[in-house]
C-alpha atoms as a PDB file:
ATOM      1  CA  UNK A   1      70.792  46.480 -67.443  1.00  0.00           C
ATOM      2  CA  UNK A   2      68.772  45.059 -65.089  1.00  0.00           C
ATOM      3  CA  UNK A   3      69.211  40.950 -64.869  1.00  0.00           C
ATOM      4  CA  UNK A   4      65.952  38.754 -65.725  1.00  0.00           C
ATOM      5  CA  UNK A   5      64.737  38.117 -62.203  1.00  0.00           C
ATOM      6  CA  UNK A   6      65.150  41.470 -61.299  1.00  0.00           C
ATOM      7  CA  UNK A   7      62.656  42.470 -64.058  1.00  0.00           C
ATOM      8  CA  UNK A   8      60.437  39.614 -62.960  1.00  0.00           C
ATOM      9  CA  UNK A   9      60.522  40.793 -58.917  1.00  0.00           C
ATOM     10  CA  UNK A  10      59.936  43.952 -60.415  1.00  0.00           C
ATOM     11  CA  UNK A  11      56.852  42.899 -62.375  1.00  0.00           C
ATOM     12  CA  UNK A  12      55.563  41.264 -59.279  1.00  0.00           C
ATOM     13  CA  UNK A  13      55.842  44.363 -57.197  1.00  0.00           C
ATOM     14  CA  UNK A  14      53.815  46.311 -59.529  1.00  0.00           C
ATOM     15  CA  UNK A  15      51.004  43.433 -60.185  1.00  0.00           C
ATOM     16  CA  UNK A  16      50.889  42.856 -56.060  1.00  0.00           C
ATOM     17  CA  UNK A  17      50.276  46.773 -55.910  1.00  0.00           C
ATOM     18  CA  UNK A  18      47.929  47.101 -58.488  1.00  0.00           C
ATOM     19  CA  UNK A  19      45.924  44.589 -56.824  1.00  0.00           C
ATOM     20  CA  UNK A  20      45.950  46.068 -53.703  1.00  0.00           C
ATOM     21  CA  UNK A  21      45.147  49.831 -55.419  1.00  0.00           C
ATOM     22  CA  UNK A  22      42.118  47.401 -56.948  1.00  0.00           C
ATOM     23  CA  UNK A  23      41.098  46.340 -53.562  1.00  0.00           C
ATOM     24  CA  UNK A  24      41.444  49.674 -51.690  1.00  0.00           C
ATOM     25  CA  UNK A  25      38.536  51.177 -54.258  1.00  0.00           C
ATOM     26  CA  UNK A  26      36.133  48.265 -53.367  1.00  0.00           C
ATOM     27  CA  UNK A  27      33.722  48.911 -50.931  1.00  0.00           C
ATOM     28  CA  UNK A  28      34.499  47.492 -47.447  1.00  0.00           C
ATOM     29  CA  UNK A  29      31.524  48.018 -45.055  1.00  0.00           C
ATOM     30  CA  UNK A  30      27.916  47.996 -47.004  1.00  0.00           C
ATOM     31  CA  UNK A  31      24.680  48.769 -45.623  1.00  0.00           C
ATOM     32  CA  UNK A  32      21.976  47.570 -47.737  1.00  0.00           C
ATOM     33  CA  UNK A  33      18.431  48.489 -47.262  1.00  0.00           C
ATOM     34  CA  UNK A  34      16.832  46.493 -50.042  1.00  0.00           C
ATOM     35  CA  UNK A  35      16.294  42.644 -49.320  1.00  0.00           C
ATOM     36  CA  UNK A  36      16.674  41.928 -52.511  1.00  0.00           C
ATOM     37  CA  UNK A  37      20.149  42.957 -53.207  1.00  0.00           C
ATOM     38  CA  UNK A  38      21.288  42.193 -49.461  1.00  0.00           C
ATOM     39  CA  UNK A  39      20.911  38.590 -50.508  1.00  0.00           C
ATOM     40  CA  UNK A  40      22.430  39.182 -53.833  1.00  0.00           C
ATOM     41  CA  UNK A  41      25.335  40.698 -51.859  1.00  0.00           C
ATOM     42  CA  UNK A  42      25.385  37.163 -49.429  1.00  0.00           C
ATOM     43  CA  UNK A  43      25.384  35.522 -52.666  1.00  0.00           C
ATOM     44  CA  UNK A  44      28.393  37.461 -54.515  1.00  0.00           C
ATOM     45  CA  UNK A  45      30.498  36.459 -51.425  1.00  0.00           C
ATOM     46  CA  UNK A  46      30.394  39.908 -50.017  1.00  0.00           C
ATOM     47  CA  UNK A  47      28.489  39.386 -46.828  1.00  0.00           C
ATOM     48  CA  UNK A  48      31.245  39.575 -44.617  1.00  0.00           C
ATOM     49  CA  UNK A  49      32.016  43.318 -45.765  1.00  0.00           C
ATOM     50  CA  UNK A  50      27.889  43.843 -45.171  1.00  0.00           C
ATOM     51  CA  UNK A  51      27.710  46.147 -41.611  1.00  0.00           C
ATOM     52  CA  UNK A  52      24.313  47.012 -41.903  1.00  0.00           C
ATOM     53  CA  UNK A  53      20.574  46.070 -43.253  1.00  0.00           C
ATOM     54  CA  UNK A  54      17.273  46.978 -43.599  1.00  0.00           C
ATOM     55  CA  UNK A  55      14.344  46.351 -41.538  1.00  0.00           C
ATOM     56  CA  UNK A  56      12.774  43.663 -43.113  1.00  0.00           C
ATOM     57  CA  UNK A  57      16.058  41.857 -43.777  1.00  0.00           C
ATOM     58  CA  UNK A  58      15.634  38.318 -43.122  1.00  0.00           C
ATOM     59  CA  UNK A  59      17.870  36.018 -45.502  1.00  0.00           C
ATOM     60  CA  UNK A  60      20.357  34.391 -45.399  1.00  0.00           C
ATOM     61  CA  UNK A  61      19.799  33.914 -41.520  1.00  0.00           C
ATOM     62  CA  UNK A  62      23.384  35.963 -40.790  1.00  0.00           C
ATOM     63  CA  UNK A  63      21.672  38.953 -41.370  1.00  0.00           C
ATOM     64  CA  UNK A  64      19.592  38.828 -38.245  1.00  0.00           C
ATOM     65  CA  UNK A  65      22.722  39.202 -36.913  1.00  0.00           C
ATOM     66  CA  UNK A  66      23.653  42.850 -38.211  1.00  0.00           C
ATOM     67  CA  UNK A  67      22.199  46.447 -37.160  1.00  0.00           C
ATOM     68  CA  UNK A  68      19.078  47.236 -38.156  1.00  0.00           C
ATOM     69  CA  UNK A  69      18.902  50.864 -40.368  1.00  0.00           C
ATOM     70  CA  UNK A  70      15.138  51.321 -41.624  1.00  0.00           C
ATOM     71  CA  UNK A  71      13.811  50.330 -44.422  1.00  0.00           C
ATOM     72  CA  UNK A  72      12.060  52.443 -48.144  1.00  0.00           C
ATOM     73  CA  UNK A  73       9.649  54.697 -45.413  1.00  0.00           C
ATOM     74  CA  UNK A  74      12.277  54.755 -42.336  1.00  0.00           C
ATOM     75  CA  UNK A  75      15.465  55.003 -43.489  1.00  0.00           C
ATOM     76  CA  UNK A  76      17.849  55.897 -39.743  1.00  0.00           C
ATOM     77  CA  UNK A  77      20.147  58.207 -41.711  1.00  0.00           C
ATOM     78  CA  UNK A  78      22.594  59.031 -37.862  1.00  0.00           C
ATOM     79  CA  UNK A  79      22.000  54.968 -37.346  1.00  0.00           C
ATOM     80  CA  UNK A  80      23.656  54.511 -41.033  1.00  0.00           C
ATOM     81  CA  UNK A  81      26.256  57.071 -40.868  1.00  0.00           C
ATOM     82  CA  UNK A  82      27.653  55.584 -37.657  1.00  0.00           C
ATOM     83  CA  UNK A  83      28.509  52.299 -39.261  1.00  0.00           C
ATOM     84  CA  UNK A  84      30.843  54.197 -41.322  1.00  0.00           C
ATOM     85  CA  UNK A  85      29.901  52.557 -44.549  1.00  0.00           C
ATOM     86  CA  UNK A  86      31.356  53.035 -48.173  1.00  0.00           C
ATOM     87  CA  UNK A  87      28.495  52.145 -49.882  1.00  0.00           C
ATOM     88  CA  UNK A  88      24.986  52.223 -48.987  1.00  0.00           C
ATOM     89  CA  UNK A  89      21.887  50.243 -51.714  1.00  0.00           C
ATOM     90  CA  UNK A  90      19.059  52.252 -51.326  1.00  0.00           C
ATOM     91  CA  UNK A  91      15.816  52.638 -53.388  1.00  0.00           C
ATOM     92  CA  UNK A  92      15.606  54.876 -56.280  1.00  0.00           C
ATOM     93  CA  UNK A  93      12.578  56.257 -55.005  1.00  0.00           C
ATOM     94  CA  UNK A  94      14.482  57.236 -51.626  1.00  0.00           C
ATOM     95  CA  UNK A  95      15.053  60.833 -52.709  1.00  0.00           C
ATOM     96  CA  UNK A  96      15.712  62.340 -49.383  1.00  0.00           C
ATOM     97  CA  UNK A  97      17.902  59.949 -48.453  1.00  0.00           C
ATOM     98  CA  UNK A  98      20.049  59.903 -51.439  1.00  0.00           C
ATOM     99  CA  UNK A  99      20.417  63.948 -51.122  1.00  0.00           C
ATOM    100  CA  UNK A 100      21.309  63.338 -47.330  1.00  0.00           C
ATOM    101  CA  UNK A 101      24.216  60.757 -48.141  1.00  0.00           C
ATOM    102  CA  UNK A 102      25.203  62.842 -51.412  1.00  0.00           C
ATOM    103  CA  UNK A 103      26.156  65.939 -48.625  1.00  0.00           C
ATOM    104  CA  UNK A 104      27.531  63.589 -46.611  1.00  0.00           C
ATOM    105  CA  UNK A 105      29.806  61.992 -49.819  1.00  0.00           C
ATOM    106  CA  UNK A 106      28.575  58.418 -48.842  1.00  0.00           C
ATOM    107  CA  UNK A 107      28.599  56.555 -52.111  1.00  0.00           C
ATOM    108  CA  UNK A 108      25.630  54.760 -53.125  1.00  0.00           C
ATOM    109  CA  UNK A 109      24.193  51.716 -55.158  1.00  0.00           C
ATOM    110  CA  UNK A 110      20.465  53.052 -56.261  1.00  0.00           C
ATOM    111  CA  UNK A 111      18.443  50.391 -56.859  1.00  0.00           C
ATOM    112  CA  UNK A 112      14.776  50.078 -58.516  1.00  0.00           C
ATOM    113  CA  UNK A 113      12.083  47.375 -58.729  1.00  0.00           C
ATOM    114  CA  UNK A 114      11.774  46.714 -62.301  1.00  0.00           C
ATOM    115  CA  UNK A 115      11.169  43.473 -64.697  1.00  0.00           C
ATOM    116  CA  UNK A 116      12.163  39.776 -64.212  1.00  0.00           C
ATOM    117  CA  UNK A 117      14.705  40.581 -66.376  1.00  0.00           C
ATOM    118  CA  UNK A 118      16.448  43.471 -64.182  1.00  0.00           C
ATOM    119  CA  UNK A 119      17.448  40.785 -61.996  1.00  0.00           C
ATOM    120  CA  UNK A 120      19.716  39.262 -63.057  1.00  0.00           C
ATOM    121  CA  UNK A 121      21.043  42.974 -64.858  1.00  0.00           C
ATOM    122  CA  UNK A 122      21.327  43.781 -61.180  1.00  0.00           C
ATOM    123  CA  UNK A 123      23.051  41.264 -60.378  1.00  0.00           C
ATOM    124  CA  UNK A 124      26.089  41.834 -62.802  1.00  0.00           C
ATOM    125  CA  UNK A 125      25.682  45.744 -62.250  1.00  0.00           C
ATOM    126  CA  UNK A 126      26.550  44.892 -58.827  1.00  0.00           C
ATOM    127  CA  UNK A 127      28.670  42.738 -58.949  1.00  0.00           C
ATOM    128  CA  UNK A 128      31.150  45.107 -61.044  1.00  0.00           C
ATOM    129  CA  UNK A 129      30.830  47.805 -58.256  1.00  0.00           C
ATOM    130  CA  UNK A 130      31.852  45.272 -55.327  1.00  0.00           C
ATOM    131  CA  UNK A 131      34.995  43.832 -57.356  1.00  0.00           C
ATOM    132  CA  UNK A 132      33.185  40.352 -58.191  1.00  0.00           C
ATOM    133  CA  UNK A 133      32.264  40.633 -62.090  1.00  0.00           C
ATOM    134  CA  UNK A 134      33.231  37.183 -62.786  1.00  0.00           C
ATOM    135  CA  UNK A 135      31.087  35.355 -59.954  1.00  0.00           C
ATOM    136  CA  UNK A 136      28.477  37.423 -60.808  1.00  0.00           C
ATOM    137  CA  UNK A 137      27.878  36.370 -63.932  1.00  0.00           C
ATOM    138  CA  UNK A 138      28.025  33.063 -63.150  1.00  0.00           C
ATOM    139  CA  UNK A 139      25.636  33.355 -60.833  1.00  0.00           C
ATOM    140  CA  UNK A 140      23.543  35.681 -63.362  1.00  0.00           C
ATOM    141  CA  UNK A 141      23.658  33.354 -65.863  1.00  0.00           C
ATOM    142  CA  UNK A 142      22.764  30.051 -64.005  1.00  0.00           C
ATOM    143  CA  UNK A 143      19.580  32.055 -63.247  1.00  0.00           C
ATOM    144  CA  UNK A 144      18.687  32.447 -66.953  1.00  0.00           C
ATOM    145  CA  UNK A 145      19.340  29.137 -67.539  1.00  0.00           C
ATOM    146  CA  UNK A 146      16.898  27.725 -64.467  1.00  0.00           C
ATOM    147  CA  UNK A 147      14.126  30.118 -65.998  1.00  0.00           C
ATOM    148  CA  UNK A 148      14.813  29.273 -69.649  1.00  0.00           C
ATOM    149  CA  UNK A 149      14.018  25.536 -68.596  1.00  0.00           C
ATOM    150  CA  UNK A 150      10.933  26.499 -67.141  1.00  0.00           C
ATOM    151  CA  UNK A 151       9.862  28.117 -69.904  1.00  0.00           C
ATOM    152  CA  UNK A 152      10.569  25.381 -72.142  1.00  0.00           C
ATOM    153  CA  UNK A 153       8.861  22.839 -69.619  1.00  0.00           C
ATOM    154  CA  UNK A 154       5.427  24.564 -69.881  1.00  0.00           C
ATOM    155  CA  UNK A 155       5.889  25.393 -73.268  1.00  0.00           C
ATOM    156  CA  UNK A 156       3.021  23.958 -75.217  1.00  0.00           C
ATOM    157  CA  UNK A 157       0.683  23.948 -71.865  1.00  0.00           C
ATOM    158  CA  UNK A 158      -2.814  25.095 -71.802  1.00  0.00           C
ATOM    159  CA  UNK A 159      -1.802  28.572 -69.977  1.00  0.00           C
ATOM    160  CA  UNK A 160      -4.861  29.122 -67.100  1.00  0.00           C
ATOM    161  CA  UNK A 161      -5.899  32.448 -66.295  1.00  0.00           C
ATOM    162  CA  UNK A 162      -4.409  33.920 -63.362  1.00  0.00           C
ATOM    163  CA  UNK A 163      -5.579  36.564 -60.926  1.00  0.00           C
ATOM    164  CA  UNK A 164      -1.664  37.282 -59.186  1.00  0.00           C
ATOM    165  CA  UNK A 165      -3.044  38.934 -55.530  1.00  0.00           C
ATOM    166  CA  UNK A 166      -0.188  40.490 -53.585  1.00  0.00           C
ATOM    167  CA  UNK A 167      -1.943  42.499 -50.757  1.00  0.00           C
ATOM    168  CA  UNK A 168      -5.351  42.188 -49.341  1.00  0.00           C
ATOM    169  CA  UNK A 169      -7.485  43.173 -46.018  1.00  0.00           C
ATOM    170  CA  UNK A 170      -6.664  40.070 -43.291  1.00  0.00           C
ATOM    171  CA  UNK A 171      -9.741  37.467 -44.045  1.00  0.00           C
ATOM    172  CA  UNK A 172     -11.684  39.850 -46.053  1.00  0.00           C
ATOM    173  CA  UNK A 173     -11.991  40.631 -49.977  1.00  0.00           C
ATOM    174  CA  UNK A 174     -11.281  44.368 -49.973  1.00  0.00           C
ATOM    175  CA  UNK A 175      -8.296  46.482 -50.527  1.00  0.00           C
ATOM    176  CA  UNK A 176      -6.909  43.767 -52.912  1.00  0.00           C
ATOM    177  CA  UNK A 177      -3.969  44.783 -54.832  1.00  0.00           C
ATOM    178  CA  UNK A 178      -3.127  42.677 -58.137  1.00  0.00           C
ATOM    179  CA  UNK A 179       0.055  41.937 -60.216  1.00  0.00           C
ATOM    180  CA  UNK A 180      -0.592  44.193 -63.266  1.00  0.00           C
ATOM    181  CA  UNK A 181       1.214  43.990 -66.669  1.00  0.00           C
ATOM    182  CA  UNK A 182       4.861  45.337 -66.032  1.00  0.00           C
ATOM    183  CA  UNK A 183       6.982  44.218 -63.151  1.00  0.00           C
ATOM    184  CA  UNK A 184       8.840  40.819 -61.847  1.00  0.00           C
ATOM    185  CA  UNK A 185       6.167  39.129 -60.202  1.00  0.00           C
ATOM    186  CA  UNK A 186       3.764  39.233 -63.470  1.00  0.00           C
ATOM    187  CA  UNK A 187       6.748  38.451 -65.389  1.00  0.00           C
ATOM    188  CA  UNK A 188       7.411  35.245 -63.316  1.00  0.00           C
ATOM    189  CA  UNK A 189       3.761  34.164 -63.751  1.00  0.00           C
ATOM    190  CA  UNK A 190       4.349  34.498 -67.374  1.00  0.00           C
ATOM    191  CA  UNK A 191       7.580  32.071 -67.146  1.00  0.00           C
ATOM    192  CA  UNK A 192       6.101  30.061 -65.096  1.00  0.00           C
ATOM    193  CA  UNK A 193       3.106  29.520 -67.758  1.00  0.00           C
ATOM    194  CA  UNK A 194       0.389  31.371 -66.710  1.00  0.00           C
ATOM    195  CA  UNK A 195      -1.339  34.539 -68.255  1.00  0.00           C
ATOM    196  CA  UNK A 196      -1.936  37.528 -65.609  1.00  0.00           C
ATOM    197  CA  UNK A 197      -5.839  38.368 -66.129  1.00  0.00           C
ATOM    198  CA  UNK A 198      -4.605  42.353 -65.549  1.00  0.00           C
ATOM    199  CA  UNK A 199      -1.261  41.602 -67.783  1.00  0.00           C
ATOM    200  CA  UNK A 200      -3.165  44.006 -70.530  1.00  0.00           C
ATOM    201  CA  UNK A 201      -2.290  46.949 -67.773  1.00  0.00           C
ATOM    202  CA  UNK A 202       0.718  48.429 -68.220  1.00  0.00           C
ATOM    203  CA  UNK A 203       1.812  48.732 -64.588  1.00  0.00           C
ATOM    204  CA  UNK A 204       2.834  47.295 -61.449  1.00  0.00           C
ATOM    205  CA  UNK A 205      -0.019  47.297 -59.578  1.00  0.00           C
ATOM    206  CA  UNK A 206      -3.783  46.960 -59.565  1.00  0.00           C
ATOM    207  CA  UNK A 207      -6.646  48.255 -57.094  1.00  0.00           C
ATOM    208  CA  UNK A 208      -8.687  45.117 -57.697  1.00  0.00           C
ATOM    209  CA  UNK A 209     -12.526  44.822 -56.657  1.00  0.00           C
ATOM    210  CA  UNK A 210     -14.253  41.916 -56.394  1.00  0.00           C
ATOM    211  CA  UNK A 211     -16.801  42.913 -59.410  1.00  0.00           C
ATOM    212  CA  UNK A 212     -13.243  43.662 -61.222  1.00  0.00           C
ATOM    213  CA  UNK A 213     -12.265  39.683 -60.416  1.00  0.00           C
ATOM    214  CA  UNK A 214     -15.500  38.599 -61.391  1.00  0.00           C
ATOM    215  CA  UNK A 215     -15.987  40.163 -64.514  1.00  0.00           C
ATOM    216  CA  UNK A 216     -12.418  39.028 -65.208  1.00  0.00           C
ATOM    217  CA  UNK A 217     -12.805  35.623 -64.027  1.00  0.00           C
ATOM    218  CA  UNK A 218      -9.526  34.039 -63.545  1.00  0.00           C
ATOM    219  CA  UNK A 219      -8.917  30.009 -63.596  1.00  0.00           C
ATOM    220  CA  UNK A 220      -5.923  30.581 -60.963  1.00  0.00           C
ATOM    221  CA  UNK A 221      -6.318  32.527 -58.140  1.00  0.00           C
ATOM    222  CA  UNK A 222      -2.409  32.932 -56.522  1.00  0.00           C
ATOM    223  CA  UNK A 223      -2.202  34.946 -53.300  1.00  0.00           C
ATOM    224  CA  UNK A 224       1.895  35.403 -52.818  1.00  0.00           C
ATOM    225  CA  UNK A 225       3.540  36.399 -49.285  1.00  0.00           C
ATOM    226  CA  UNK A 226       6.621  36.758 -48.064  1.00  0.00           C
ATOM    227  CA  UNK A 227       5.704  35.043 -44.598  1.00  0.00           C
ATOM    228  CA  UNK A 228       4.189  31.835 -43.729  1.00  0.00           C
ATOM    229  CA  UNK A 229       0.821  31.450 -42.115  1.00  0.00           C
ATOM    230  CA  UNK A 230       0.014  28.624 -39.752  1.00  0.00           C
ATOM    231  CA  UNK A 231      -2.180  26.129 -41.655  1.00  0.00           C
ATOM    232  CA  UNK A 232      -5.749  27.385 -39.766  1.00  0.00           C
ATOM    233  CA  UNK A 233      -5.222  30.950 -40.728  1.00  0.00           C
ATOM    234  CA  UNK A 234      -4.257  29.546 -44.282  1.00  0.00           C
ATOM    235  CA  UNK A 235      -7.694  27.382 -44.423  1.00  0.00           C
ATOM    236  CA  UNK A 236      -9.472  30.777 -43.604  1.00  0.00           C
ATOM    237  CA  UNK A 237      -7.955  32.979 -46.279  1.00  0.00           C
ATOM    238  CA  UNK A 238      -8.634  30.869 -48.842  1.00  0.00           C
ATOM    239  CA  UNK A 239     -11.918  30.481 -47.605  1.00  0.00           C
ATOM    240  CA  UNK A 240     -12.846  34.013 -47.899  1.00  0.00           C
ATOM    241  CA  UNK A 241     -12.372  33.573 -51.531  1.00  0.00           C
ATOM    242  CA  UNK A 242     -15.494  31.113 -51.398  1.00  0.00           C
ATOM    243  CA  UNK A 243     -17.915  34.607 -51.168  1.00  0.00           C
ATOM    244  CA  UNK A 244     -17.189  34.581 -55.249  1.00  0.00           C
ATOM    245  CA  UNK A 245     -18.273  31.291 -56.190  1.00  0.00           C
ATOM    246  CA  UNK A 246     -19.091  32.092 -60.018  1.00  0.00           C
ATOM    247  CA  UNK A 247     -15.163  32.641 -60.428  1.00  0.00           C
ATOM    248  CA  UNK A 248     -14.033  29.439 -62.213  1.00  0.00           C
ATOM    249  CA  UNK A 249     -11.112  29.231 -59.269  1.00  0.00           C
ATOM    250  CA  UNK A 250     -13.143  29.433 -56.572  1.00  0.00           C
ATOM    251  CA  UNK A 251     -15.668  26.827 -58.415  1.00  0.00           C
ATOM    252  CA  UNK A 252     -12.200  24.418 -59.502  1.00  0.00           C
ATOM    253  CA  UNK A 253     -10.712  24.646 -56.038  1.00  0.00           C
ATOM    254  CA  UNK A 254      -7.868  26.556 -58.057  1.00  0.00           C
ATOM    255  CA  UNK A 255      -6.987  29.268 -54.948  1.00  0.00           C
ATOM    256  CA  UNK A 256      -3.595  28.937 -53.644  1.00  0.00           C
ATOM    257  CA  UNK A 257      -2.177  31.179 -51.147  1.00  0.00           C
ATOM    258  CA  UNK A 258       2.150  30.812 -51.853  1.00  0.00           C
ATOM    259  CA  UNK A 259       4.099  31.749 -48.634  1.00  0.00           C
ATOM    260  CA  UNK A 260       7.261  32.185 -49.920  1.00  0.00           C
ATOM    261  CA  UNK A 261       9.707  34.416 -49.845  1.00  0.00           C
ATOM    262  CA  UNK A 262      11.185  33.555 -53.235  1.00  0.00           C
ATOM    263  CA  UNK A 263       8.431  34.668 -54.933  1.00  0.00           C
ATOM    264  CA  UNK A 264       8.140  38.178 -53.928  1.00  0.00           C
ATOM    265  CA  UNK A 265      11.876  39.315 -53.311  1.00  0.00           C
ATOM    266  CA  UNK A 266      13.326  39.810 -56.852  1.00  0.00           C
ATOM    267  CA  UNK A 267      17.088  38.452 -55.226  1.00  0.00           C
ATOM    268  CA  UNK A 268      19.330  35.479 -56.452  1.00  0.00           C
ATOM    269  CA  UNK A 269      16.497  33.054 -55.641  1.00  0.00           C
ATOM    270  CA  UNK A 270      14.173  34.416 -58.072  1.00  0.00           C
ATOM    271  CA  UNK A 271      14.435  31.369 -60.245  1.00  0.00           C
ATOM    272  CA  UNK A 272      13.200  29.207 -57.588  1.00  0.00           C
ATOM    273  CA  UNK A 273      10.669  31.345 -57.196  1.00  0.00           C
ATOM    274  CA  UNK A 274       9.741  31.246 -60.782  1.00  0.00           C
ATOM    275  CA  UNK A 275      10.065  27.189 -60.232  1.00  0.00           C
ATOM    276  CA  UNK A 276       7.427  26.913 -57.395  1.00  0.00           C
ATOM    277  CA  UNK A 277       4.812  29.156 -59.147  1.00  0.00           C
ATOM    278  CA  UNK A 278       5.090  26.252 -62.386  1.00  0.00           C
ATOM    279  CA  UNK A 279       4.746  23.599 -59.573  1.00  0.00           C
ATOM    280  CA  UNK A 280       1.227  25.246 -58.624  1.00  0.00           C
ATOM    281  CA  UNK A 281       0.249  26.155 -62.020  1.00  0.00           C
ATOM    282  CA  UNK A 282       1.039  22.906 -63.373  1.00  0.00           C
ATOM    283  CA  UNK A 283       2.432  20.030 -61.173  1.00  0.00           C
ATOM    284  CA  UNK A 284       6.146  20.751 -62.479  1.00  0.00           C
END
């Protein structure tokens, strides 16, 4: 019979190489060609086993750092097979891609823009696949809770009317594309307690003319970027909103162009995001 510590080094042995079985099927080297979940990845503690990111990759600041593979419209399928990864994110609307790195038996994470709410479903989706489950719901949940609050903040608030602008021609009101009814970004106006004057549209995006924003007539005008603008070029994009004058936004001085990332990149920041856009809205 085999003595007590014998059983116990025993026991040991097999725990040690169960964990390292674990560890073999996690994914190693990661390319990532969705900002969003590359700074989901940083913030799961995986970013050292990230070899690879998209184009338009810019947080946290070690990714400037890492080869550069294309982005939704360029993916650099020889650039991404030479990092060797064992996991690649790409977009769910990728097709070609995905059928290239199917042949190839690459493994993937697909990943699809979606509601406020997706986020954080991400997140813990994720999470399971790299081997951190329990930090990712952590981090999953403190992002609920940071949106719950400002829900409850604004709760009881008169809610303005907001025109959510996205995309527009450089100092000029044409080709304006508008937060419709479905998507993060409306859904983070909504928390942050405003009402989306195209939220009765029933998808992500809206071709909006400048008789459309007129007859709609918003209180809130929010123009959100990704980049920042030097505060001249600012002054002269919100100006061009001064051709509509009737719109009660233009007429309150309510036009606010938000260069922030954390607005527009549905990643572990999000709730900041949603926290800035309630600072604008209503001074908290």
């Amino acid at each position: 019979m085999p003595t007590r510590r014998a059983k116990l080094l025993l026991t040991t042995a097999l725990m040690t190489l169960t964990l390292a079985a674990y560890a073999a099927q996690q994914p190693q080297r990661i390319i990532s060609l969705v900002p969003a979940v590359t700074e989901m990845l940083f913030a799961l503690g995986a970013g050292d086993r990230v070899v690879g990111v998209g184009s338009f990759d810019k947080f946290p600041p070690e990714v400037e750092k890492l080869p550069k593979v294309g982005a939704l419209l360029d993916p650099d399928l020889e650039r991404i097979l030479s990092l060797r990864p064992d996991l690649v994110v790409v977009y769910g609307s990728q097709a070609d891609l995905r059928a290239q790195l199917d042949r190839a038996r690459v493994p993937m994470f697909i990943y699809s823009h979606a509601a406020l709410a997706d986020v954080t479903e991400t997140i813990r989706s994720l999470g399971e696949r790299i081997g951190a489950p329990e930090r990712a719901g952590i981090l999953a949940r403190e992002i609920e809770r940071r949106i719950a609050a400002v829900r409850t903040r604004v709760a009881g608030k008169p809610r303005p009317r907001t025109l959510i602008v996205f995309g527009r021609e450089r100092l000029a009101l044409r080709g304006i594309y508008a937060s419709g009814g479905y998507g993060f970004v409306h859904d983070m106006v909504e928390a942050a307690g405003g009402d989306n004057i195209f939220g009765d549209i029933n998808q992500q995006s809206v071709q909006a003319s400048a008789e459309l924003i007129l007859a709609r007539r918003p209180d809130v005008i929010l123009e959100l970027r990704a980049d920042p603008l030097d505060p001249d070029t600012e002054a002269r994009e919100r100006a061009v909103w001064n051709a509509l004058s009737s719109v009660p936004a233009v007429r309150s001085g309510r036009v606010h162009i938000i260069a922030d990332p954390r607005t527009v990149i549905p990643g572990p920041r999000v709730a900041e995001g949603v926290e800035v856009i309630a600072r604008v809205l209503h001074g908290r």
